[in-house]
C-alpha atoms as a PDB file:
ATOM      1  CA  UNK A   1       0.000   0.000   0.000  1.00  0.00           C
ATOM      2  CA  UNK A   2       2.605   2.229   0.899  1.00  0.00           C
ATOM      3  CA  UNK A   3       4.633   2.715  -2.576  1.00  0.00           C
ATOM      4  CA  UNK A   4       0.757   3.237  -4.075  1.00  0.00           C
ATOM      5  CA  UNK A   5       0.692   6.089  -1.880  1.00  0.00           C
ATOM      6  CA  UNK A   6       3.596   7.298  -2.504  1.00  0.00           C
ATOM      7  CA  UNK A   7       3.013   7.157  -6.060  1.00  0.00           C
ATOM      8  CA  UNK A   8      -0.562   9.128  -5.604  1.00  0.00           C
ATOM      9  CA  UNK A   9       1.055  11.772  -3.577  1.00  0.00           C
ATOM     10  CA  UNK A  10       4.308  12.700  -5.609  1.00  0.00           C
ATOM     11  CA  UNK A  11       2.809  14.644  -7.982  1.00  0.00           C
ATOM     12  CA  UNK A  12       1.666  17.607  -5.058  1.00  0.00           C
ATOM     13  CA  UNK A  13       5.091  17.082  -3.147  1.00  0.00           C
ATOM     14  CA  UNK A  14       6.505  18.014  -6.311  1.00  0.00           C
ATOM     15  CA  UNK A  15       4.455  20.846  -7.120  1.00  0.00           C
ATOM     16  CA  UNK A  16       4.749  21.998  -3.249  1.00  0.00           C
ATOM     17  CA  UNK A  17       8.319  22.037  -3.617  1.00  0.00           C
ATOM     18  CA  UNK A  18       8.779  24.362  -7.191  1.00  0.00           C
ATOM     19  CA  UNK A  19       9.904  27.368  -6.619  1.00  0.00           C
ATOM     20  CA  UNK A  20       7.688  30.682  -6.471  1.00  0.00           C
ATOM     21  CA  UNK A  21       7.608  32.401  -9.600  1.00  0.00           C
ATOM     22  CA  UNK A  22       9.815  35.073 -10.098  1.00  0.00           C
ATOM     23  CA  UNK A  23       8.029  38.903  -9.373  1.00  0.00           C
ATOM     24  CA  UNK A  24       9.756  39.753 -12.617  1.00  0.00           C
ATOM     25  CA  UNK A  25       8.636  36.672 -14.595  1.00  0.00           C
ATOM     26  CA  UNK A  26       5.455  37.511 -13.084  1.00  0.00           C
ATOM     27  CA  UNK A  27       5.275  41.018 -14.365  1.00  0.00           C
ATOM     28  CA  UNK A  28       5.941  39.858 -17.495  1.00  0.00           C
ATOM     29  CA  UNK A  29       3.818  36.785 -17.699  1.00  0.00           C
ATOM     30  CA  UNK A  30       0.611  39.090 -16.884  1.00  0.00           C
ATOM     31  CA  UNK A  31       2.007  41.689 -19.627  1.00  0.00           C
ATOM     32  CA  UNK A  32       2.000  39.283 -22.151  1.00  0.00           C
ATOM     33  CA  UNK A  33      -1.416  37.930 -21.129  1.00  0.00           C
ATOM     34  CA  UNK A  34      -3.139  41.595 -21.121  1.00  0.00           C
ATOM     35  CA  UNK A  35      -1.071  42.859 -24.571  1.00  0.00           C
ATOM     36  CA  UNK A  36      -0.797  39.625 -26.582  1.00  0.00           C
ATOM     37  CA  UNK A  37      -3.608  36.891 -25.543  1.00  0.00           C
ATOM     38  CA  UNK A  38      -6.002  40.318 -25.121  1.00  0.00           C
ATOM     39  CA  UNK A  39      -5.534  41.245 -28.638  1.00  0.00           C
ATOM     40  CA  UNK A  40      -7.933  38.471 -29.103  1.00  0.00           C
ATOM     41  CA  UNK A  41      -9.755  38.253 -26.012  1.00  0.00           C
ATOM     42  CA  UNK A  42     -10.065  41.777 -25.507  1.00  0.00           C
ATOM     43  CA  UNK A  43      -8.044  43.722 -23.434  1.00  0.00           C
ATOM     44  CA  UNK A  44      -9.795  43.910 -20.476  1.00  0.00           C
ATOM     45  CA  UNK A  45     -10.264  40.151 -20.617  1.00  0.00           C
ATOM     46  CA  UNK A  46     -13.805  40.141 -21.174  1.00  0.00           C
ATOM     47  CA  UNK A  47     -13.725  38.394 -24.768  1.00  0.00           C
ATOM     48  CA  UNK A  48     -13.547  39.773 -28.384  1.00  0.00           C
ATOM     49  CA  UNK A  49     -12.318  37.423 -31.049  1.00  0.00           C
ATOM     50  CA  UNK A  50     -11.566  35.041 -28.286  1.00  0.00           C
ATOM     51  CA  UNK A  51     -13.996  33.661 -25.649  1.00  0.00           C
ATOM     52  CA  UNK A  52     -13.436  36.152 -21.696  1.00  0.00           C
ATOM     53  CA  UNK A  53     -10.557  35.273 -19.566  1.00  0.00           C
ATOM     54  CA  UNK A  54     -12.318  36.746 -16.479  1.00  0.00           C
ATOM     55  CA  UNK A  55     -12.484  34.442 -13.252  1.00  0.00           C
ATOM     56  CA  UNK A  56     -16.296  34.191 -14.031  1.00  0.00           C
ATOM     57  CA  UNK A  57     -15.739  33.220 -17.105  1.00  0.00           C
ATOM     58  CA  UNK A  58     -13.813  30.498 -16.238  1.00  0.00           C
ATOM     59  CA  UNK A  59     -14.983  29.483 -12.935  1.00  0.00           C
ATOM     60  CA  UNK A  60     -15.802  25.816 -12.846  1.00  0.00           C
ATOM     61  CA  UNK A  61     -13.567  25.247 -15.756  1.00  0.00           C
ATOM     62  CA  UNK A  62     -10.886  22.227 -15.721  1.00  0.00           C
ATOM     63  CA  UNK A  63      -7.685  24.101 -14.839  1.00  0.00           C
ATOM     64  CA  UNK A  64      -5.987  21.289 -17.111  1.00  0.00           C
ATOM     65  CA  UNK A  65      -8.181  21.502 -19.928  1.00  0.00           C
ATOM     66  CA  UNK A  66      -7.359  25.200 -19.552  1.00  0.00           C
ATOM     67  CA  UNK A  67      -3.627  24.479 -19.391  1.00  0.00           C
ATOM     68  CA  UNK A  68      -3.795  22.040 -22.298  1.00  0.00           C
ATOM     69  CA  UNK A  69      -5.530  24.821 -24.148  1.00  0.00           C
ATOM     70  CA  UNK A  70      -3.016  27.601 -23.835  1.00  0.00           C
ATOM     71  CA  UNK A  71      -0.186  24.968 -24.707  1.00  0.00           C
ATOM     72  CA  UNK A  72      -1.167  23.056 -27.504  1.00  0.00           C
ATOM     73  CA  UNK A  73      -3.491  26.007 -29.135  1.00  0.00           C
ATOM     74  CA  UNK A  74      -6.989  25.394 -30.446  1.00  0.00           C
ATOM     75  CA  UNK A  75      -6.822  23.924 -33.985  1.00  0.00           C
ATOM     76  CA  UNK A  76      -8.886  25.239 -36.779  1.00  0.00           C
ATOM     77  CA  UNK A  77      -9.521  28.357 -34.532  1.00  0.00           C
ATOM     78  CA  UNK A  78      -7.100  31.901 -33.996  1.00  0.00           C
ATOM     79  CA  UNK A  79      -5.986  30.450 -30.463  1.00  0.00           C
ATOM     80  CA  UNK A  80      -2.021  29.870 -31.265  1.00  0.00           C
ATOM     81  CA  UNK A  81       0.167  27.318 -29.173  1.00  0.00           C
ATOM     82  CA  UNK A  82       2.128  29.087 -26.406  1.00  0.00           C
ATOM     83  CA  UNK A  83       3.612  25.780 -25.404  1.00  0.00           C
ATOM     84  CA  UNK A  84       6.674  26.803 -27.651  1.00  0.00           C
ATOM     85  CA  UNK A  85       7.014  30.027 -25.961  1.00  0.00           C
ATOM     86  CA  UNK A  86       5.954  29.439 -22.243  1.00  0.00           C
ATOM     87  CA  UNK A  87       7.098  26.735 -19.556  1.00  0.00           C
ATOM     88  CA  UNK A  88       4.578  24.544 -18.211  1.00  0.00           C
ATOM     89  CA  UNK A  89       5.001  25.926 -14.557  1.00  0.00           C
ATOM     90  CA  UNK A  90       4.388  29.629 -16.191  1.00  0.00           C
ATOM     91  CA  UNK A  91       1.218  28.021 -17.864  1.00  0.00           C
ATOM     92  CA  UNK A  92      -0.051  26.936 -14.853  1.00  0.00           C
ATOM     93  CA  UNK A  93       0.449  30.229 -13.179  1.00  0.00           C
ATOM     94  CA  UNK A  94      -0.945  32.267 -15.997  1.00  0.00           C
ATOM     95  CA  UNK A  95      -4.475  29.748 -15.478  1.00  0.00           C
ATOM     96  CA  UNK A  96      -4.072  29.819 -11.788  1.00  0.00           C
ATOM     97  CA  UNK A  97      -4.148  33.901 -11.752  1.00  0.00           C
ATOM     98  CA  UNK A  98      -7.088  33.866 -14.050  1.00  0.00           C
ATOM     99  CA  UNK A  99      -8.809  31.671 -12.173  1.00  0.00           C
ATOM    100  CA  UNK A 100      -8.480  33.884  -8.847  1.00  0.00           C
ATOM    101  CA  UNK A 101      -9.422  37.095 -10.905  1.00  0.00           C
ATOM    102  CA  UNK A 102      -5.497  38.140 -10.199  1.00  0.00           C
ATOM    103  CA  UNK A 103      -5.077  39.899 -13.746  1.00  0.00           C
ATOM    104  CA  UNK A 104      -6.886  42.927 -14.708  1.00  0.00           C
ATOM    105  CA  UNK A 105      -6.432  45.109 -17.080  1.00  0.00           C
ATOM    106  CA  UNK A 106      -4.336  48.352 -16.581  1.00  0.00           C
END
């Protein structure tokens, strides 16, 4: 039973033990999410081309469907892959902080 457990549990030791993101990273994780993902989905996040980003929006949404979404890009649609460009930890951040309603706009 034990190495079961173990097995379950890794995944949120491992997440517990990443680092913080960097307050610069940060800065410029939420700049690229208001200037370049809100050229589509409107700069205050509320939706234009693309569907809103707001925490309303998405509340209730899979945070991994979310994460798989911003990584792999929507084919047939506008929605581009960031996966190229972005790590997985800063995708996760980026949906965590829209999730909470942490981004506004300027």
């Amino acid at each position: 039973m034990f190495p079961i457990l173990l097995i379950l549990l890794l995944p949120v030791a491992l997440q517990a033990a990443a680092a913080p993101m960097p307050e610069g990273r940060q800065a410029r994780l939420t700049e690229l999410l208001l200037e370049d993902c809100g050229a589509c989905h409107g700069r205050t996040l509320r939706g234009g081309l693309g569907p809103a980003l707001t925490a309303r929006a998405l509340e209730g949404r899979d945070p991994e469907t979310l994460f798989l979404t911003i990584r792999d890009g929507r084919p047939g649609t506008a929605m581009p892959p960031w996966g190229p460009y972005l790590k997985e930890e800063e995708i996760r951040w980026l949906v965590e902080q829209l999730q909470r309603g942490a981004i506004h706009a300027r």
